[in-house]
C-alpha atoms as a PDB file:
ATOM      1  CA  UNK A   1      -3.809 -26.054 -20.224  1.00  0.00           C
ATOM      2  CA  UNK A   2      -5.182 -22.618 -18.881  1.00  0.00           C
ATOM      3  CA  UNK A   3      -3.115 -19.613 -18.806  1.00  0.00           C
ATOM      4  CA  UNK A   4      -4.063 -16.384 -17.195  1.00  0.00           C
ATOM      5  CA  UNK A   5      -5.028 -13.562 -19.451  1.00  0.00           C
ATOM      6  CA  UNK A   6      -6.114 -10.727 -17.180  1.00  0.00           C
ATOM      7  CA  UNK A   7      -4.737 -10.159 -13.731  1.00  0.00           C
ATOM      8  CA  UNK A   8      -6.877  -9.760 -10.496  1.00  0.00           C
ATOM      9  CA  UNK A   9      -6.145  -6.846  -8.490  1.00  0.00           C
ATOM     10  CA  UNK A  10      -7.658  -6.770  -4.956  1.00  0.00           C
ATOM     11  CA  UNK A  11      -7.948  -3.204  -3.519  1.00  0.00           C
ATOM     12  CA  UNK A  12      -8.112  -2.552   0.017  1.00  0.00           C
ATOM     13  CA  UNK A  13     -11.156  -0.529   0.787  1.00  0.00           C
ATOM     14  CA  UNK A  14     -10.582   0.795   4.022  1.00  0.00           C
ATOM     15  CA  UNK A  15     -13.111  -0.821   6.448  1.00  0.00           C
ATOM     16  CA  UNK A  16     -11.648  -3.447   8.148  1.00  0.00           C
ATOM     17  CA  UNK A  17      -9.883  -3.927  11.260  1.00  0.00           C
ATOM     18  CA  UNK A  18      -6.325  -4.614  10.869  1.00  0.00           C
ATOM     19  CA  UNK A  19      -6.603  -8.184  11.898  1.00  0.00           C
ATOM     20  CA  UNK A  20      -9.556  -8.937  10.025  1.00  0.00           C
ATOM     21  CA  UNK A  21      -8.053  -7.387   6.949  1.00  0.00           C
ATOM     22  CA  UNK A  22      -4.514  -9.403   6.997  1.00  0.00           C
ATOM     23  CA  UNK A  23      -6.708 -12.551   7.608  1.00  0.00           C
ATOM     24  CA  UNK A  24      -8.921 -11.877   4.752  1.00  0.00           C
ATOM     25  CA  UNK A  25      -5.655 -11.288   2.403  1.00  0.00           C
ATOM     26  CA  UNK A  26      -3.959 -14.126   3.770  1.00  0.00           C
ATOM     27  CA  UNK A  27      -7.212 -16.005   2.409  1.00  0.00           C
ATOM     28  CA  UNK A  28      -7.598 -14.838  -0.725  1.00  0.00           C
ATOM     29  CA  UNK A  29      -3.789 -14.376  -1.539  1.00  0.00           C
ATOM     30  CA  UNK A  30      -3.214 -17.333  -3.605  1.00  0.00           C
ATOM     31  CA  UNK A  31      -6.324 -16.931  -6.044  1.00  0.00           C
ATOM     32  CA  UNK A  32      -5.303 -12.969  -6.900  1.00  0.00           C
ATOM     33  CA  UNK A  33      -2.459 -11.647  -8.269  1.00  0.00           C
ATOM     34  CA  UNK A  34      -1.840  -8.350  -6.266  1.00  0.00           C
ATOM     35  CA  UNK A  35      -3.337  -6.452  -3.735  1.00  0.00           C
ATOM     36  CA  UNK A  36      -3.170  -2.538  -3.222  1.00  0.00           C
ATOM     37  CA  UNK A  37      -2.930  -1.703   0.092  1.00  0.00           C
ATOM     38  CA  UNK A  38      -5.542   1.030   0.300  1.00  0.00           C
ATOM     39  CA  UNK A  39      -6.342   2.376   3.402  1.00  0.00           C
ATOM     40  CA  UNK A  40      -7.146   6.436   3.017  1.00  0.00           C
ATOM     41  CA  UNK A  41      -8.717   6.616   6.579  1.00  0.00           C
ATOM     42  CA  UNK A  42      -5.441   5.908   8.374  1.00  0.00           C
ATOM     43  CA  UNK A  43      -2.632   8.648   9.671  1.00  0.00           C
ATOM     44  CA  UNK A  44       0.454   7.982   7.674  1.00  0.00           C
ATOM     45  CA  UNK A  45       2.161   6.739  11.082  1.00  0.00           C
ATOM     46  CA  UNK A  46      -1.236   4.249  11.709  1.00  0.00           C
ATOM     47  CA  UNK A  47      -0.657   3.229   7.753  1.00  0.00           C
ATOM     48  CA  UNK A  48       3.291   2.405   8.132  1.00  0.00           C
ATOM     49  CA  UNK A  49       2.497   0.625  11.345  1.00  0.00           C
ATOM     50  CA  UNK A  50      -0.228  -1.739   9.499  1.00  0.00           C
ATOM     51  CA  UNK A  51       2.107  -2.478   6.445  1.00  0.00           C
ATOM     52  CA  UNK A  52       4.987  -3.455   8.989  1.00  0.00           C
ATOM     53  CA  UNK A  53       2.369  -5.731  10.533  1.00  0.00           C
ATOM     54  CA  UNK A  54       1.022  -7.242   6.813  1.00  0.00           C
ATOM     55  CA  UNK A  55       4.618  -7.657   6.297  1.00  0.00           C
ATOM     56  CA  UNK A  56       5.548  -9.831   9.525  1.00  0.00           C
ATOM     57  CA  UNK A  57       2.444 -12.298   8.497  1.00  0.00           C
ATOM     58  CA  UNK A  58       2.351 -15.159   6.456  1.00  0.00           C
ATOM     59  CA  UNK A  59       1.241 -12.717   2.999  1.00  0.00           C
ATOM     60  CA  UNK A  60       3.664 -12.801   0.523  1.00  0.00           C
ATOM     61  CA  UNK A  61       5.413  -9.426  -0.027  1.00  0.00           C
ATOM     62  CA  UNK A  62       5.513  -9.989  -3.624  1.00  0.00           C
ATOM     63  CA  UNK A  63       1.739  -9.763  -3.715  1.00  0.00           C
ATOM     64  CA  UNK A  64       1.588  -6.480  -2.630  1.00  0.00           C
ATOM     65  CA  UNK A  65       1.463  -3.035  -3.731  1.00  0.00           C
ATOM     66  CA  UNK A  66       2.029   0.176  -1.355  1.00  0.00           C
ATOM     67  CA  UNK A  67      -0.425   2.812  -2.237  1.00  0.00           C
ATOM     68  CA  UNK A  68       1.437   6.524  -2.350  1.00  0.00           C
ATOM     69  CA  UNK A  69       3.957   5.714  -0.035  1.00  0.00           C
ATOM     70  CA  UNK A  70       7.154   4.724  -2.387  1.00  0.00           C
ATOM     71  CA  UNK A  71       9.598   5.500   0.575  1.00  0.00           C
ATOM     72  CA  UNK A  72       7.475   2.805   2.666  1.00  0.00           C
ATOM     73  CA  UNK A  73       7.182   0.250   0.250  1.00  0.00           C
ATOM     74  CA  UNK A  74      10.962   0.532  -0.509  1.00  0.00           C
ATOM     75  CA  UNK A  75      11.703   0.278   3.327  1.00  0.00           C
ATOM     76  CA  UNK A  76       9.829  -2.884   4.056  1.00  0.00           C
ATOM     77  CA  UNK A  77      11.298  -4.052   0.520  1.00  0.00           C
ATOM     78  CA  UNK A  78       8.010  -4.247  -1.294  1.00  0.00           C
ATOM     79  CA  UNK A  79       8.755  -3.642  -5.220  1.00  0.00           C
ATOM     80  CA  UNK A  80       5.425  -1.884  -6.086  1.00  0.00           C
ATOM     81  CA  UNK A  81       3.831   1.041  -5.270  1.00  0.00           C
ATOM     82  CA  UNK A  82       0.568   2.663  -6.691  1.00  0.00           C
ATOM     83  CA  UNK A  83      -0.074   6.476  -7.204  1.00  0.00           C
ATOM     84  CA  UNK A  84      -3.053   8.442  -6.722  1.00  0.00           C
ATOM     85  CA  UNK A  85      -3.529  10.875 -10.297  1.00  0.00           C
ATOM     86  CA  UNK A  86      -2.605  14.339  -8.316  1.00  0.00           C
ATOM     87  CA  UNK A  87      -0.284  15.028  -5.942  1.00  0.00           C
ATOM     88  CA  UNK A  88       2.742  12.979  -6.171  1.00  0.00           C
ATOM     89  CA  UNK A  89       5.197  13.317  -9.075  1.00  0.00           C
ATOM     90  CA  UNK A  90       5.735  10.021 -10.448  1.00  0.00           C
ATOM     91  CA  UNK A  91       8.850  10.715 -12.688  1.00  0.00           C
ATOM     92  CA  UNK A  92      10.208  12.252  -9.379  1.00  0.00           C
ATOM     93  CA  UNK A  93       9.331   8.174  -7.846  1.00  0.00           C
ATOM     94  CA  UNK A  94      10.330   6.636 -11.013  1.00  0.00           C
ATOM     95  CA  UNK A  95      13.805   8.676 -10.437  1.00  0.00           C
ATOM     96  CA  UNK A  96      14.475   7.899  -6.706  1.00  0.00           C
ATOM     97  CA  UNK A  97      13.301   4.207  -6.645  1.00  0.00           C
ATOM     98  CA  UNK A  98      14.704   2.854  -9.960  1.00  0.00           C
ATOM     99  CA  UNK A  99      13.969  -0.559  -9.487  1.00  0.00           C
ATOM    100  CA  UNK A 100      10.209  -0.084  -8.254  1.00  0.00           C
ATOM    101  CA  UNK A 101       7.743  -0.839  -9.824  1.00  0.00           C
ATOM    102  CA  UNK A 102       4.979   2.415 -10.173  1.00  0.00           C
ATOM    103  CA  UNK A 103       2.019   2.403 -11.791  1.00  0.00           C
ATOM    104  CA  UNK A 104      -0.735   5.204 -11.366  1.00  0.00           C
ATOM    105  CA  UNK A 105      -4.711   5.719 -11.283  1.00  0.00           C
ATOM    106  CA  UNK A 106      -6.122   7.569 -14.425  1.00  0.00           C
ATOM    107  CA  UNK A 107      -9.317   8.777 -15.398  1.00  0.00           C
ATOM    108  CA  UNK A 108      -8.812  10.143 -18.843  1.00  0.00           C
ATOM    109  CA  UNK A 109      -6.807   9.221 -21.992  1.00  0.00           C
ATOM    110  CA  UNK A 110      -4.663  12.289 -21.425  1.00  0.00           C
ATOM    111  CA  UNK A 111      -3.929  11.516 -18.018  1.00  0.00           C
ATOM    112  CA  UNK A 112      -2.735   7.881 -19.262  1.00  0.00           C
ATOM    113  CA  UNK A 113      -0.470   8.926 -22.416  1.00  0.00           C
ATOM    114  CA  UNK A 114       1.201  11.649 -19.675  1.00  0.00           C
ATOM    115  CA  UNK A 115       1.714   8.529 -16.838  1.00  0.00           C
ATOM    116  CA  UNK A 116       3.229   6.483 -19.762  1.00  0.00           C
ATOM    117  CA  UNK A 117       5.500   9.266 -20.960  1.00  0.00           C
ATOM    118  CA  UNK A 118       6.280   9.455 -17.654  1.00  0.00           C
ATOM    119  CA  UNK A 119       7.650   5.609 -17.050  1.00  0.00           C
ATOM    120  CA  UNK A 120       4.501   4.280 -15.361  1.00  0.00           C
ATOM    121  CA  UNK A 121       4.425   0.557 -15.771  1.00  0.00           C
ATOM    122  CA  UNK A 122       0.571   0.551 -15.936  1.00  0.00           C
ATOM    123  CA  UNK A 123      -2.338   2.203 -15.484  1.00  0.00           C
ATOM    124  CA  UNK A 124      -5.341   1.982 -13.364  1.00  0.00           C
ATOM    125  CA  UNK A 125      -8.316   3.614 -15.889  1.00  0.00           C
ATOM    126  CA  UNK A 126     -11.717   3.919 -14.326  1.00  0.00           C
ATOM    127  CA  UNK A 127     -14.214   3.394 -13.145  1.00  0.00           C
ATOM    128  CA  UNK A 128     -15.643   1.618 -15.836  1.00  0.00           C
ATOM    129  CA  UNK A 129     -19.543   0.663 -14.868  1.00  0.00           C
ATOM    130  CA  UNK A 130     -21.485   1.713 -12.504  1.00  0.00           C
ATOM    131  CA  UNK A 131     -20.407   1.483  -8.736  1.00  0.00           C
ATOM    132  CA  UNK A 132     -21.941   2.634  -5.374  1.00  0.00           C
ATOM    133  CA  UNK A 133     -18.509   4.298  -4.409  1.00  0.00           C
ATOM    134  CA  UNK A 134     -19.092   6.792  -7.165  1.00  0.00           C
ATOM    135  CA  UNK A 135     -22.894   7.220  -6.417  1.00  0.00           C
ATOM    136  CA  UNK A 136     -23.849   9.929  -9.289  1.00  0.00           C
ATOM    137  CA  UNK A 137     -20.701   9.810 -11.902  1.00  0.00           C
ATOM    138  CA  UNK A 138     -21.406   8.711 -14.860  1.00  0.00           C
ATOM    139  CA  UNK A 139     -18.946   5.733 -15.523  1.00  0.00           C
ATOM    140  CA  UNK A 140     -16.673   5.753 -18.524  1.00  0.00           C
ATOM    141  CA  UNK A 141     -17.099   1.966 -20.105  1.00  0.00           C
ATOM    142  CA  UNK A 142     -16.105  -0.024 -22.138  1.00  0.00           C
ATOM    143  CA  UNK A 143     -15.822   1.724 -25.426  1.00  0.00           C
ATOM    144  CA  UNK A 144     -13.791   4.630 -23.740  1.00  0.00           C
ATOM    145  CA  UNK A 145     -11.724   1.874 -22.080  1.00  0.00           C
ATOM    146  CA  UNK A 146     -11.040   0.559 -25.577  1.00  0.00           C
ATOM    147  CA  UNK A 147      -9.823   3.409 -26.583  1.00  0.00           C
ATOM    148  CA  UNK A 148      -7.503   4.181 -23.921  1.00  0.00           C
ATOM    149  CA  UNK A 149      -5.787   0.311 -24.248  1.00  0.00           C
ATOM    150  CA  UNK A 150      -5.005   1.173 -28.163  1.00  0.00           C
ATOM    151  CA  UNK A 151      -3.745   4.283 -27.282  1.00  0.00           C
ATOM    152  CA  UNK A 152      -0.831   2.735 -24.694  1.00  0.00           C
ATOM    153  CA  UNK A 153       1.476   0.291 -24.763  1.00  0.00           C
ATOM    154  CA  UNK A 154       1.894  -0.306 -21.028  1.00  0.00           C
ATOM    155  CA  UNK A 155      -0.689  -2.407 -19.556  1.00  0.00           C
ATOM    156  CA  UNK A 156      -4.314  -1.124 -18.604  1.00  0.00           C
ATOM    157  CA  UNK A 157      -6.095  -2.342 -15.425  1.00  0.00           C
ATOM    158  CA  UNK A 158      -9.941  -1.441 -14.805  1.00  0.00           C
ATOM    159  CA  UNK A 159     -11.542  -0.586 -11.986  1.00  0.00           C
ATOM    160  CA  UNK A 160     -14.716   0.094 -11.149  1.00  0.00           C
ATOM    161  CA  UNK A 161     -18.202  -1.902 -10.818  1.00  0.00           C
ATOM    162  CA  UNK A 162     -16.574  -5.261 -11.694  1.00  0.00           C
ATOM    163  CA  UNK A 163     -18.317  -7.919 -11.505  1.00  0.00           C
ATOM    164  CA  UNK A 164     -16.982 -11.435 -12.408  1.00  0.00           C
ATOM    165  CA  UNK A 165     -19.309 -11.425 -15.157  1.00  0.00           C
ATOM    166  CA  UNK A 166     -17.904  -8.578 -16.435  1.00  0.00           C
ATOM    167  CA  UNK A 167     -14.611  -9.778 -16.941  1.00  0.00           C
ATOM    168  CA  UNK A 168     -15.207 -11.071 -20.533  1.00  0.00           C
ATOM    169  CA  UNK A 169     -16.037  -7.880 -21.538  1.00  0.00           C
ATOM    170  CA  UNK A 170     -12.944  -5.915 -19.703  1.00  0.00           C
ATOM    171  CA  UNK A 171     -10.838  -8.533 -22.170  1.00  0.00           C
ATOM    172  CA  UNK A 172     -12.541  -8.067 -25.286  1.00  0.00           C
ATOM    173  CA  UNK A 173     -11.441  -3.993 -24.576  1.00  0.00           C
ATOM    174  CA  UNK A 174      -7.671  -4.932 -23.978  1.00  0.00           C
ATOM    175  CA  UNK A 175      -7.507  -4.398 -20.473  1.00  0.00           C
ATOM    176  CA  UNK A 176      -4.761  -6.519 -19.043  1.00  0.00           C
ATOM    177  CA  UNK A 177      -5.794  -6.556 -15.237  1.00  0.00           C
ATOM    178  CA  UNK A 178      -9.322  -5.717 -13.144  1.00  0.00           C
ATOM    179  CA  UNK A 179      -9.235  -4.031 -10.083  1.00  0.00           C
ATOM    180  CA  UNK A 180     -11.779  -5.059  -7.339  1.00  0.00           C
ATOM    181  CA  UNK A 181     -12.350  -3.317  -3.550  1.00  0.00           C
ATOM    182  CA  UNK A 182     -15.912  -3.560  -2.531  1.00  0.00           C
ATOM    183  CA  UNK A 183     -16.665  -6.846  -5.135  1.00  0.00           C
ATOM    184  CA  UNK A 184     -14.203  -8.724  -2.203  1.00  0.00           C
ATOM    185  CA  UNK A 185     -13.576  -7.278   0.720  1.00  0.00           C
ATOM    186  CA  UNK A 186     -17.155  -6.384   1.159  1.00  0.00           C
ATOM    187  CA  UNK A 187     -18.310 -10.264   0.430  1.00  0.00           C
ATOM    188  CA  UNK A 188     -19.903 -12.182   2.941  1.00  0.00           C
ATOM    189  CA  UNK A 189     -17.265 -15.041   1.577  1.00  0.00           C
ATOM    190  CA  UNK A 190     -14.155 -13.685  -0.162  1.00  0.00           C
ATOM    191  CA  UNK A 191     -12.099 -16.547  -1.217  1.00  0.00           C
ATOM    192  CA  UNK A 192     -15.357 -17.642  -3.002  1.00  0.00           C
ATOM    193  CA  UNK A 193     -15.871 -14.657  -4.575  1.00  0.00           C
ATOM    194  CA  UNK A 194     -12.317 -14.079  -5.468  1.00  0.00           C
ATOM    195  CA  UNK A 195     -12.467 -17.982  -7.628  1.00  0.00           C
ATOM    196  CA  UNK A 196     -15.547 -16.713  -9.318  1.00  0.00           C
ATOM    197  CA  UNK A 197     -13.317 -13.599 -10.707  1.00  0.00           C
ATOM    198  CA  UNK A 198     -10.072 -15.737 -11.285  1.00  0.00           C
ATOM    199  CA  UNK A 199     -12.089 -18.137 -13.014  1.00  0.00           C
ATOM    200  CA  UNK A 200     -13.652 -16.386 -15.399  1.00  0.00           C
ATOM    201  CA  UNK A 201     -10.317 -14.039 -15.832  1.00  0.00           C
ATOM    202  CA  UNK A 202      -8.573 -17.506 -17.066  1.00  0.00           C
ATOM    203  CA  UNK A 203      -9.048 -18.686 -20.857  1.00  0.00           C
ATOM    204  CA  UNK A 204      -9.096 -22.764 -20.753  1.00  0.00           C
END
């Protein structure tokens, strides 16, 4: 019997039309653990209006995870929300919304430690190899990643140039979860490409 040792965490990239996008999750909803509702290029009004929608479909609320918007999420009665590293004081989220669950992107061990101290309930730590969305950064791999999953006790999910081949290596450096936009919602076929990652991110 298999159990699942690393999550799958599909991240919304910003490029699809709203229909489009809710069929694509209600696809690939059932072979991922969560998906972070991403979508930068939208107003704030555009944004709440396109989670009310992805919350009358079919998609299963408990699959998803509000990006920034904590007030939203709570609202529509979505337990998770994800925060960007600046700009919104997650102790201050952690305080209001008790019961939700927060965790927050990170790109250095500092950073982490601070979220944990603060009562994140994870970490997003990238981006770990190379990726087209960070043309010209250097990414921070696996041996950093390491480092930071010794370091904390809450869980670690990486992001950044995944591949599902990669996903072997992500648990051999402790990560708990790997974090995907472009690897899916940029496939020609994403249920396919989302059973290559959730296959190889399951031990038999």
């Amino acid at each position: 019997m298999g159990r699942d040792l690393l999550k799958i965490i599909a991240v919304t990239n910003g490029q699809l039309k709203e229909n489009s996008l809710i069929k694509t999750i209600e696809q690939i909803e059932h072979h991922i653990d969560f998906v972070i509702i991403r979508e930068k290029q939208k107003s704030r009004n555009e944004y709440l209006s396109f989670l009310n929608h992805l919350n009358e479909s079919a998609v299963n609320k408990e699959k998803l995870i509000v990006h920034r918007d904590a007030e939203a999420a709570c609202n529509l009665g979505i337990r998770r929300v994800h925060l960007p590293e600046h700009g919104i004081s997650l102790k201050e989220v952690k305080n209001q919304y008790k019961d939700m669950i927060t965790g927050r992107s990170v790109h250095s061990l500092e950073a982490a430690k601070k979220a944990e101290d603060q009562g994140a309930d994870y970490v997003m730590y990238g981006h770990i190899f190379e990726t087209k969305s960070k043309a010209g950064i250097d990414p921070r791999g696996l041996v950093k990643l390491e480092k930071l999953t010794s370091a904390l006790k809450i869980p670690v999910i990486a992001i950044g140039g995944i591949t599902p081949a990669k996903i072997k290596d992500l648990k051999q450096a402790g990560a708990q979860g790997a974090a995907v936009m472009s690897g899916i919602f940029e496939s020609n076929d994403p249920l396919e490409t989302v059973s290559q990652y959730k296959k190889e991110a399951t031990y038999v």
